[in-house]
C-alpha atoms as a PDB file:
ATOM      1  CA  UNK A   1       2.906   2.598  11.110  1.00  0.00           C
ATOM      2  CA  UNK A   2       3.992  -1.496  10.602  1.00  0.00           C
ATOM      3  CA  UNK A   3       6.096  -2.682   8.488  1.00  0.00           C
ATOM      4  CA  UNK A   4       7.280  -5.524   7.209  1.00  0.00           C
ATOM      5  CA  UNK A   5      11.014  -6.320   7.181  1.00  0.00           C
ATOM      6  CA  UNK A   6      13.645  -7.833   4.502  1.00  0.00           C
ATOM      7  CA  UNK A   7      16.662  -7.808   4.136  1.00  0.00           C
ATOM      8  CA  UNK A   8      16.890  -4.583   2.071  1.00  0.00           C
ATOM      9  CA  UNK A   9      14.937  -2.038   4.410  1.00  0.00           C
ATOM     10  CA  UNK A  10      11.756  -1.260   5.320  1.00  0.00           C
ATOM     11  CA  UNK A  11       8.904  -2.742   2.811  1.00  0.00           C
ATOM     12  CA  UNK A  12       5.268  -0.342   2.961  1.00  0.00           C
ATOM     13  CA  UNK A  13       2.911  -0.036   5.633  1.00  0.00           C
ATOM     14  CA  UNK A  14       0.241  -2.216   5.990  1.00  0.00           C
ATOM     15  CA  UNK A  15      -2.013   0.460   5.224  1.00  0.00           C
ATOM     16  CA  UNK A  16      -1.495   0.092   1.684  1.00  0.00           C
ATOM     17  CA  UNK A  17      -3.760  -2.999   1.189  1.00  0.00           C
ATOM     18  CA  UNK A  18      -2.956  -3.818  -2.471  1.00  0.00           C
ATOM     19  CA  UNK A  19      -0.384  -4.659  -4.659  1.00  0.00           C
ATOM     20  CA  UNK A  20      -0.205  -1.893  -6.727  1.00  0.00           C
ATOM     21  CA  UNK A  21      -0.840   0.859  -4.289  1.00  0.00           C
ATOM     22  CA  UNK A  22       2.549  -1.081  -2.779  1.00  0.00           C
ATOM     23  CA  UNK A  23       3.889  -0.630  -5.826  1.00  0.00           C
ATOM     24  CA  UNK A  24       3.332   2.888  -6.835  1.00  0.00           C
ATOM     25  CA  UNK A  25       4.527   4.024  -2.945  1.00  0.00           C
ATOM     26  CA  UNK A  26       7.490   2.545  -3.829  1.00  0.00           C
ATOM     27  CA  UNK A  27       8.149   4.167  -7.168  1.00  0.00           C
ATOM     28  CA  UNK A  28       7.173   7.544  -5.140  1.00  0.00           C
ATOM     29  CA  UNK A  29       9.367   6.979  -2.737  1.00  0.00           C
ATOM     30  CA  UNK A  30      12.573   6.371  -4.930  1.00  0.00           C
ATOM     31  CA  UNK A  31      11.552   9.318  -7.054  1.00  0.00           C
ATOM     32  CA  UNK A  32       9.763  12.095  -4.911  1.00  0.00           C
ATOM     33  CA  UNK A  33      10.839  11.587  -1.226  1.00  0.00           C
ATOM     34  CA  UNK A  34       7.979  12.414   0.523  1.00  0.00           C
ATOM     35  CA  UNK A  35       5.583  11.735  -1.147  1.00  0.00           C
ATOM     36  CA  UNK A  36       4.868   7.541  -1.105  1.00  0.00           C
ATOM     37  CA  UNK A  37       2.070   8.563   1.923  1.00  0.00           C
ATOM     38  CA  UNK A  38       0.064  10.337  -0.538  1.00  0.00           C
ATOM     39  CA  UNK A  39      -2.860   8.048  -0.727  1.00  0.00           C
ATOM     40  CA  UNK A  40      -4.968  10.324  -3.131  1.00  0.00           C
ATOM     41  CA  UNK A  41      -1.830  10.741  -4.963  1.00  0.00           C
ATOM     42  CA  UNK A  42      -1.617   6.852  -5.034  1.00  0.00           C
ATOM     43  CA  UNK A  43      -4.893   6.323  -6.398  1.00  0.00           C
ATOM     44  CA  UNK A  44      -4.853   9.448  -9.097  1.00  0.00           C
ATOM     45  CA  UNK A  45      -1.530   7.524 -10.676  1.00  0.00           C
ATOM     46  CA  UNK A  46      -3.555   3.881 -10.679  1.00  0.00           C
ATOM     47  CA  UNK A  47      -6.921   5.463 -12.502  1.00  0.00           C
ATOM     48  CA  UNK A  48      -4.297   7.948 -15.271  1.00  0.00           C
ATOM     49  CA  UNK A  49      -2.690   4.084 -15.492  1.00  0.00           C
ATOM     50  CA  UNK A  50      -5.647   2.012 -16.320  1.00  0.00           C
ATOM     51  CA  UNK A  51      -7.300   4.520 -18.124  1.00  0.00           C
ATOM     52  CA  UNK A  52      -4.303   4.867 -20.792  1.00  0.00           C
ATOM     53  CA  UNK A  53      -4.121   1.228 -20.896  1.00  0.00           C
ATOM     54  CA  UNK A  54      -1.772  -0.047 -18.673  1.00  0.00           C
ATOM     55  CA  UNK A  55      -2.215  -3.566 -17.256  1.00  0.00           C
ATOM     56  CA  UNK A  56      -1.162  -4.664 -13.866  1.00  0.00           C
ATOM     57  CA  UNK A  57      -1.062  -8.073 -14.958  1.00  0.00           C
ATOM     58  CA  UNK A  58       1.615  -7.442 -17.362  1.00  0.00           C
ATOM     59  CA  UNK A  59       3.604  -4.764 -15.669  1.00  0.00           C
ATOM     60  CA  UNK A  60       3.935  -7.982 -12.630  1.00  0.00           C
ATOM     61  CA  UNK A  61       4.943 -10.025 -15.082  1.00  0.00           C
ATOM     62  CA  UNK A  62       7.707  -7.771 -16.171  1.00  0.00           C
ATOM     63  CA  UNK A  63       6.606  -6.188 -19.336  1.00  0.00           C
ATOM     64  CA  UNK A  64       8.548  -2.826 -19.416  1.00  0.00           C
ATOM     65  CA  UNK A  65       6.033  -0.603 -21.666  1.00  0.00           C
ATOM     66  CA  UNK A  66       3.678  -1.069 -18.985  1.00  0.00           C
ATOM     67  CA  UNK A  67       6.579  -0.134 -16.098  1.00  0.00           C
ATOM     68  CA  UNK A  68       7.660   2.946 -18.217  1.00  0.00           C
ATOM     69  CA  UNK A  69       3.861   4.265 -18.659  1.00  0.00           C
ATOM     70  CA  UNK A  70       3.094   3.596 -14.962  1.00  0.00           C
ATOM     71  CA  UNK A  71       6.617   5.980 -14.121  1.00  0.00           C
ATOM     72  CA  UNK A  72       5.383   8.492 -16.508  1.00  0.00           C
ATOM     73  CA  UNK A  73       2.023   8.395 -14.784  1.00  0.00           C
ATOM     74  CA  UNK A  74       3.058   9.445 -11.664  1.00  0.00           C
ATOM     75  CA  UNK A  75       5.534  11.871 -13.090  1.00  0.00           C
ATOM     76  CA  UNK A  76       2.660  13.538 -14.776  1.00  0.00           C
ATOM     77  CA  UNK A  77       0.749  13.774 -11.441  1.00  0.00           C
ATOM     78  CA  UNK A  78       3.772  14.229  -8.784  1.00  0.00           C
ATOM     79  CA  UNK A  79       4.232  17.504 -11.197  1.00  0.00           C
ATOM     80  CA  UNK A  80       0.574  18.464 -11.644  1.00  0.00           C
ATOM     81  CA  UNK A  81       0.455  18.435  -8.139  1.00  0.00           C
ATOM     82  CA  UNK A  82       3.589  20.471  -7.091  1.00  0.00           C
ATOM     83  CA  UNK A  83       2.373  22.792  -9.380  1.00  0.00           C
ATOM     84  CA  UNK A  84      -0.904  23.386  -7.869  1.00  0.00           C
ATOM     85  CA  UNK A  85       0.748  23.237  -4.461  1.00  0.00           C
ATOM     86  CA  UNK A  86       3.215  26.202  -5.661  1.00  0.00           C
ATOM     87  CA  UNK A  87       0.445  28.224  -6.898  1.00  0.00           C
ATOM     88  CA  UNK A  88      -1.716  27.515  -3.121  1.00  0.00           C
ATOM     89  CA  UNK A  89       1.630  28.996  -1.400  1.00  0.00           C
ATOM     90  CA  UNK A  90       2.237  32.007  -3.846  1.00  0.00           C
ATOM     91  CA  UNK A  91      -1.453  33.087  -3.225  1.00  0.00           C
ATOM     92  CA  UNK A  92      -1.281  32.798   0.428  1.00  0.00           C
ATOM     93  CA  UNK A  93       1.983  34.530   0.374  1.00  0.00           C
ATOM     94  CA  UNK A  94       0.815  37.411  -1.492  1.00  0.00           C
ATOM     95  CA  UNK A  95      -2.435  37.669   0.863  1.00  0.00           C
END
């Protein structure tokens, strides 16, 4: 992977081609290591986002109701997910 560099770290791969798939790694990343490469993941948290209103034009411009819905967003789906992933390793553990 390339990355771009600043001061504070490493910034996300080029892969991610927009803004707010950038954005949403990030968030991942800070909250559930290991997940920020999760590009379905990515793009599940973007559509549960728009479609309960949240605007990327205001959560760039700072608005913080549209910050906190887009963290519980992917809190929603970062659970839903390790949820189905636990239930995938109990069945195959009890095959």
């Amino acid at each position: 992977m390339v990355y771009y560099k600043h001061k504070g770290g490493k910034m996300k791969p080029r892969e991610l081609s927009t803004a707010y798939e950038r954005v949403i790694s990030r968030i991942l990343e800070i909250s559930y290591d290991g997940k920020k490469d999760n590009i379905n993941l990515i793009q599940s948290i973007e559509k549960m986002y728009s479609l309960k209103g949240g605007s990327w034009a205001k959560f760039f411009r700072g608005d913080a109701a549209h910050a906190s819905l887009l963290k519980q967003c992917a809190k929603k789906l970062v659970k839903a997910e390790e949820e189905i992933n636990d239930r995938r390793r109990k069945a195959q553990n009890s095959q």
